[in-house]
Protein backbone atom coordinates (compact mmCIF):
# COMPACT_ATOMS: atom_id res chain seq x y z
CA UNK A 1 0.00 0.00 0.00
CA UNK A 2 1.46 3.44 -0.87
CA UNK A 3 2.21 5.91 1.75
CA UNK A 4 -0.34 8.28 -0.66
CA UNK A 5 -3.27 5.64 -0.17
CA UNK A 6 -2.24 5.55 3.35
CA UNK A 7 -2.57 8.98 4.13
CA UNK A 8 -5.96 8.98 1.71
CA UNK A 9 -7.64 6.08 4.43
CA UNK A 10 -6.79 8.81 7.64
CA UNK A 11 -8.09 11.16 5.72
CA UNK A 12 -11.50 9.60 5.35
CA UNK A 13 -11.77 7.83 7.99
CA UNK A 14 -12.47 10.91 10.20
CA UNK A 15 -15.66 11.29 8.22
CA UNK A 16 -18.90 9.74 7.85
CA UNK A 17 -20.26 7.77 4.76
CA UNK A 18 -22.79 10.58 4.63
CA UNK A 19 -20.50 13.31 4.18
CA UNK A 20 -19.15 11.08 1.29
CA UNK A 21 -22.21 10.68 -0.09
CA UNK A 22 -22.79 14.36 0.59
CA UNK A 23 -19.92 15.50 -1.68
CA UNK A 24 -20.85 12.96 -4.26
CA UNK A 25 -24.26 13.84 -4.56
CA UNK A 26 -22.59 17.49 -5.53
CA UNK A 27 -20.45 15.54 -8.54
CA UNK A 28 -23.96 14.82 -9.96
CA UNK A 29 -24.34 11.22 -8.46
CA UNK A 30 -27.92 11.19 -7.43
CA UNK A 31 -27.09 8.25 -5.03
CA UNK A 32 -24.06 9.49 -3.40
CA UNK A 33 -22.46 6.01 -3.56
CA UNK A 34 -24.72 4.32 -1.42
CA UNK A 35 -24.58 0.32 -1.69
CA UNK A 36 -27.39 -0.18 0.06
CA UNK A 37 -29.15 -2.75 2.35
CA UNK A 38 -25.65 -3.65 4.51
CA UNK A 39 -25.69 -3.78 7.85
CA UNK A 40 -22.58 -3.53 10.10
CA UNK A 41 -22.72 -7.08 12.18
CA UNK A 42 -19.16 -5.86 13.64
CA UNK A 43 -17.05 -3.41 13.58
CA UNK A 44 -13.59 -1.88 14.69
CA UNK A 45 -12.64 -1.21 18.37
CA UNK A 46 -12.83 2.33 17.84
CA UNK A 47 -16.21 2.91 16.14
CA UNK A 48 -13.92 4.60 13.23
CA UNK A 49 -15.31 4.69 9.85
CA UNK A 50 -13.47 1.83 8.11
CA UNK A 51 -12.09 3.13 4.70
CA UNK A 52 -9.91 1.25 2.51
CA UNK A 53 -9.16 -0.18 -0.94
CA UNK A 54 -11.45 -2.72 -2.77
CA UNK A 55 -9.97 -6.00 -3.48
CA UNK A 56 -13.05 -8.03 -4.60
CA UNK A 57 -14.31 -11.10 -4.74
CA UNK A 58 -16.82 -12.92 -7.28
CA UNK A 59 -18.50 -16.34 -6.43
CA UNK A 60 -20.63 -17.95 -9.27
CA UNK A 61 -23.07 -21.40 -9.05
CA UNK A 62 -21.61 -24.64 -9.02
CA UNK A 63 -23.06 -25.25 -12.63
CA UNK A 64 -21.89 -21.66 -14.08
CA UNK A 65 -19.31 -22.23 -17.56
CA UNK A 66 -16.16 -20.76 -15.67
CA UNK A 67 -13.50 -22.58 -13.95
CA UNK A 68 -13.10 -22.22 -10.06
CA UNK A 69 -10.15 -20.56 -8.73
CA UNK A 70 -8.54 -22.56 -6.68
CA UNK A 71 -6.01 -21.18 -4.15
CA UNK A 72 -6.57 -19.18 -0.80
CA UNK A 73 -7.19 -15.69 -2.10
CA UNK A 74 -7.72 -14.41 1.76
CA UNK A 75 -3.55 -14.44 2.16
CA UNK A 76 -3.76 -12.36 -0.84
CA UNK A 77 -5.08 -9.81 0.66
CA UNK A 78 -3.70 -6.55 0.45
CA UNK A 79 -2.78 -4.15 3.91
CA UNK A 80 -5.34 -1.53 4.31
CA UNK A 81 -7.55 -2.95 1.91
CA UNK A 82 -11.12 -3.30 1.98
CA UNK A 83 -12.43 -7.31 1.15
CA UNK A 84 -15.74 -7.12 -1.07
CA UNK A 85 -17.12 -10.44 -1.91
CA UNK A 86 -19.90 -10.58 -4.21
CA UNK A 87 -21.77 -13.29 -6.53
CA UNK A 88 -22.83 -13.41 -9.96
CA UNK A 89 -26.29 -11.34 -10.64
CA UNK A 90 -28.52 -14.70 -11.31
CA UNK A 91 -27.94 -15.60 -7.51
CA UNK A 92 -29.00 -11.49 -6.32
CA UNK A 93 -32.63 -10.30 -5.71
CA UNK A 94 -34.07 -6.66 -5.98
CA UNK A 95 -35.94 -7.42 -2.50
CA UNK A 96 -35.02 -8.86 0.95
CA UNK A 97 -33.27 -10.88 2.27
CA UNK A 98 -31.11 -9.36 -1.49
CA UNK A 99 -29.56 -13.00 -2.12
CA UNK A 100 -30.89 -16.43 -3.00
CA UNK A 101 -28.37 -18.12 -1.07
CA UNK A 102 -28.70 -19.15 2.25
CA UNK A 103 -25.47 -20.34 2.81
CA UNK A 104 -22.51 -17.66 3.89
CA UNK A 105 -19.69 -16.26 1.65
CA UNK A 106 -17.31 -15.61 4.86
CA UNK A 107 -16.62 -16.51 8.13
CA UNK A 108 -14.37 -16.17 11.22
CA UNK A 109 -11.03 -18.30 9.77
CA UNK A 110 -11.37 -15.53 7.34
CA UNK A 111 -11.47 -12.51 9.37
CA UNK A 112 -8.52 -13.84 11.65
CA UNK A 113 -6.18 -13.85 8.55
CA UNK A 114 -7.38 -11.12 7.49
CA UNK A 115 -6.96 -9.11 10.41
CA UNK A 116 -3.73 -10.75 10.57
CA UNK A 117 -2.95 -8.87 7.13
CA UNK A 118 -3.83 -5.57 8.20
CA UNK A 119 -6.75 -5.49 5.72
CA UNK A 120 -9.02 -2.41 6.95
CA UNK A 121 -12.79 -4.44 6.61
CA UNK A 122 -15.17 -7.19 4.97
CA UNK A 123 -17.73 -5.93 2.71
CA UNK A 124 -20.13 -9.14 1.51
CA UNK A 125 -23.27 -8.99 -0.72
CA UNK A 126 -24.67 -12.42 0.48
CA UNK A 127 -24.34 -13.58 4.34
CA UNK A 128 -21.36 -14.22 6.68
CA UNK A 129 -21.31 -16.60 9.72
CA UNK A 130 -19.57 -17.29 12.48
CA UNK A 131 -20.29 -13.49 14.20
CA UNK A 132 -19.39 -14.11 17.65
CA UNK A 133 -15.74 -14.63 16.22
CA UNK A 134 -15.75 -11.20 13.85
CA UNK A 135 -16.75 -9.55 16.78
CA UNK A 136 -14.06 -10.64 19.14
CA UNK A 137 -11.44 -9.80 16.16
CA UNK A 138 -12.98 -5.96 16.45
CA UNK A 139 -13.31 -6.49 12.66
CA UNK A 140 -15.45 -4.43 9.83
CA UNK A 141 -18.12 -6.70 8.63
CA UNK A 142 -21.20 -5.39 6.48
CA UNK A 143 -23.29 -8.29 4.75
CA UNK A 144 -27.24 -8.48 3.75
CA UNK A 145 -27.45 -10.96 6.54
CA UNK A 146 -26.20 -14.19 8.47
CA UNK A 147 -25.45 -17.84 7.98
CA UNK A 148 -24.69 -21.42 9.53
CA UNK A 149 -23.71 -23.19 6.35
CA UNK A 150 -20.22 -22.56 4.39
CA UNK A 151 -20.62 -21.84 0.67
CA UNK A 152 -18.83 -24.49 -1.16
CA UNK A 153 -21.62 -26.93 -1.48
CA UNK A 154 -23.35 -24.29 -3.94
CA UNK A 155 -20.88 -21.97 -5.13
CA UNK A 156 -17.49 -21.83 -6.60
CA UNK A 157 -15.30 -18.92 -6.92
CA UNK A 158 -14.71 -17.34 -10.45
CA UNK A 159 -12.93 -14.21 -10.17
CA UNK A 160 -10.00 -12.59 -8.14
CA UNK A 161 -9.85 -8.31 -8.51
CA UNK A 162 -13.14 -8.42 -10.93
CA UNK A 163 -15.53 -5.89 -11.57
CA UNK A 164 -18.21 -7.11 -9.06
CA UNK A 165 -22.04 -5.80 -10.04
CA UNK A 166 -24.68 -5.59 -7.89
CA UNK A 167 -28.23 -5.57 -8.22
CA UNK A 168 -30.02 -2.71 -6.70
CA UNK A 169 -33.75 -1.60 -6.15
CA UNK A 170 -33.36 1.99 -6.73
CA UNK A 171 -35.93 4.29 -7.87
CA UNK A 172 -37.28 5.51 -10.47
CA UNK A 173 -36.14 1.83 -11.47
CA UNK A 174 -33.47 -0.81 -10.70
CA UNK A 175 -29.56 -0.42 -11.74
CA UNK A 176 -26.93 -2.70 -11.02
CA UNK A 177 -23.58 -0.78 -9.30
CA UNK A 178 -20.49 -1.93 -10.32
CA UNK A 179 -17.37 -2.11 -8.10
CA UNK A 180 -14.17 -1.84 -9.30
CA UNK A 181 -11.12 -3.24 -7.84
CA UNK A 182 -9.70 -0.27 -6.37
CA UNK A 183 -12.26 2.04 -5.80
CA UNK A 184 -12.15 3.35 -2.44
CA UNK A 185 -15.18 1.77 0.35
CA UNK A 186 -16.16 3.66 3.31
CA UNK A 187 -18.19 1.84 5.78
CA UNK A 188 -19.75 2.96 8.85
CA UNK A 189 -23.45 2.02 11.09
CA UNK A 190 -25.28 4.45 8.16
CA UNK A 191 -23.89 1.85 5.74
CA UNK A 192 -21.56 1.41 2.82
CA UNK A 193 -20.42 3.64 0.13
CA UNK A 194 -18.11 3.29 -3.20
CA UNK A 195 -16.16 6.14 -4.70
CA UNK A 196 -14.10 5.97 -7.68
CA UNK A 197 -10.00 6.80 -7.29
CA UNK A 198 -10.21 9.25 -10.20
CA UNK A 199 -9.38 12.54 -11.11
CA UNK A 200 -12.49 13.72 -8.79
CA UNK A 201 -11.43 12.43 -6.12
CA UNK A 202 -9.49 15.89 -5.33
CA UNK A 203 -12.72 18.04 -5.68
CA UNK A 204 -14.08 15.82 -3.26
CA UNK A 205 -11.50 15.80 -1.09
CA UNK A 206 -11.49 19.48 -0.68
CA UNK A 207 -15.36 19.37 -0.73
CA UNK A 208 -15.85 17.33 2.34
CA UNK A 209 -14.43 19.23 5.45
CA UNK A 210 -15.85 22.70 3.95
CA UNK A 211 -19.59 20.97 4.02
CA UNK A 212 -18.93 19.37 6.91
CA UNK A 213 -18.11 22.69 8.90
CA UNK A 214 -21.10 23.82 7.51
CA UNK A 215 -23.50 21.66 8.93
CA UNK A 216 -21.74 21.89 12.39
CA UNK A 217 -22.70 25.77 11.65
CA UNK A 218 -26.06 25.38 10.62
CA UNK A 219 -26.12 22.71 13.76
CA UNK A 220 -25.66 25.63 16.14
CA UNK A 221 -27.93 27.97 14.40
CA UNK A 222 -31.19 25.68 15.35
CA UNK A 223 -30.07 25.08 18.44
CA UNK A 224 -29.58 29.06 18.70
CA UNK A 225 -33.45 29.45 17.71
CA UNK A 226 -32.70 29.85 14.08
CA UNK A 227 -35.57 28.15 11.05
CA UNK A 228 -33.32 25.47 9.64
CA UNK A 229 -34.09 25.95 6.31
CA UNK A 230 -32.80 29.86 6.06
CA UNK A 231 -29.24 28.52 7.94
CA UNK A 232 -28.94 25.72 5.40
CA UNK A 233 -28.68 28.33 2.94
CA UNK A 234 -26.75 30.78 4.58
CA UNK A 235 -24.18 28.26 5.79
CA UNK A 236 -23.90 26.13 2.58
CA UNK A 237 -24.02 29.31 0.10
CA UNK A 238 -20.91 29.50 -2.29
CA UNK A 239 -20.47 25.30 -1.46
């Protein structure tokens, strides 16, 4: 991991996901990032936001035309990096519980080596199991929900540092996300976002503390008697 990424994840990791999504809504992304439905099952000693580096992840059925992967791609795992693990699209759902598989992706074995590696989180589209063990690790873990049963009666792994794309219910009509190996995930108890490393990134950067200070403004002008529409305005004008 460069010292530049490095100094990126302390950066961001003083924020929320909603100040992300904040700025991004601003760079004309009406969804601000959001991969939605993911719940935080555990998370870092600190309560931090966890912010890293996608390394992803794609699982496929047993009967898709690929070849597995064979290999442990867990002690592959980048430091700082953020582990997304996703299947193919015929095993998501637009609804609850988001995946047709009851089995889990992940468990605890993985989240001690990972740990181990420095990696900064666990991001899975699907469920993970063994919780009372990613909890005592302090780990990051998001997922749609939990599991007993492993995957590899009913999946197979396809693809290390893939585009992973995910199926989501989104109005005016569903749109599948894609993540990219590399983009940068934030993660915190208002959920997941995505943001692209790429020449915005900068904008964004410099975007994010000036909106944040802000809203700690416009904070103090409601609790100073203020109508909080009129402060937004004043407070945010020239953002």
């Amino acid at each position: 991991m460069t010292q530049e990424t490095k100094k990126l994840i302390q950066i961001l990791s003083k924020y929320a996901t909603c100040d992300m999504s904040d700025a991004l809504v601003k760079q004309k992304n009406k969804y601000g990032g959001s991969l939605p439905n993911l719940k935080r099952y555990s998370s870092n000693k600190e309560g931090k936001t966890m912010v890293g580096k996608a390394y992803t992840i794609l699982f496929a059925p047993k009967d898709d035309p690929r070849e597995a992967i064979g290999g442990g791609y867990i002690d592959k795992l980048p430091e700082d990096s953020v582990l997304v693990i996703a299947t193919t699209l015929n095993l998501q759902k637009k609804d609850a519980p988001f995946t047709k598989m009851t089995n889990a992706l992940y468990g605890g074995l993985m989240s001690t080596r990972a740990n181990y590696l420095k990696s900064s989180g666990t991001v899975v589209f699907g469920r993970v199991r063994d919780i009372d063990e990613h909890l005592e690790l302090n780990r990051d873990v998001f997922s749609f929900g939990l599991g007993s049963a492993a995957h590899g009666p009913v999946v197979k792994m396809v693809g290390i540092n893939v585009p992973l794309k995910i199926l989501i219910d989104g109005y005016p009509e569903p749109y599948v996300e894609v993540i990219n190996p590399g983009d940068i995930i934030m993660g915190d108890d208002n959920g997941v976002v995505k943001v692209a490393d790429d020449e915005k990134l900068e904008s964004i950067l410099e975007y994010i503390p000036k909106r944040v200070q802000a809203d700690t403004l416009v904070k103090e002008d409601i609790l100073n008697g203020e109508e909080c529409t009129p402060a937004q305005k004043k407070r945010r004008e020239g953002l």
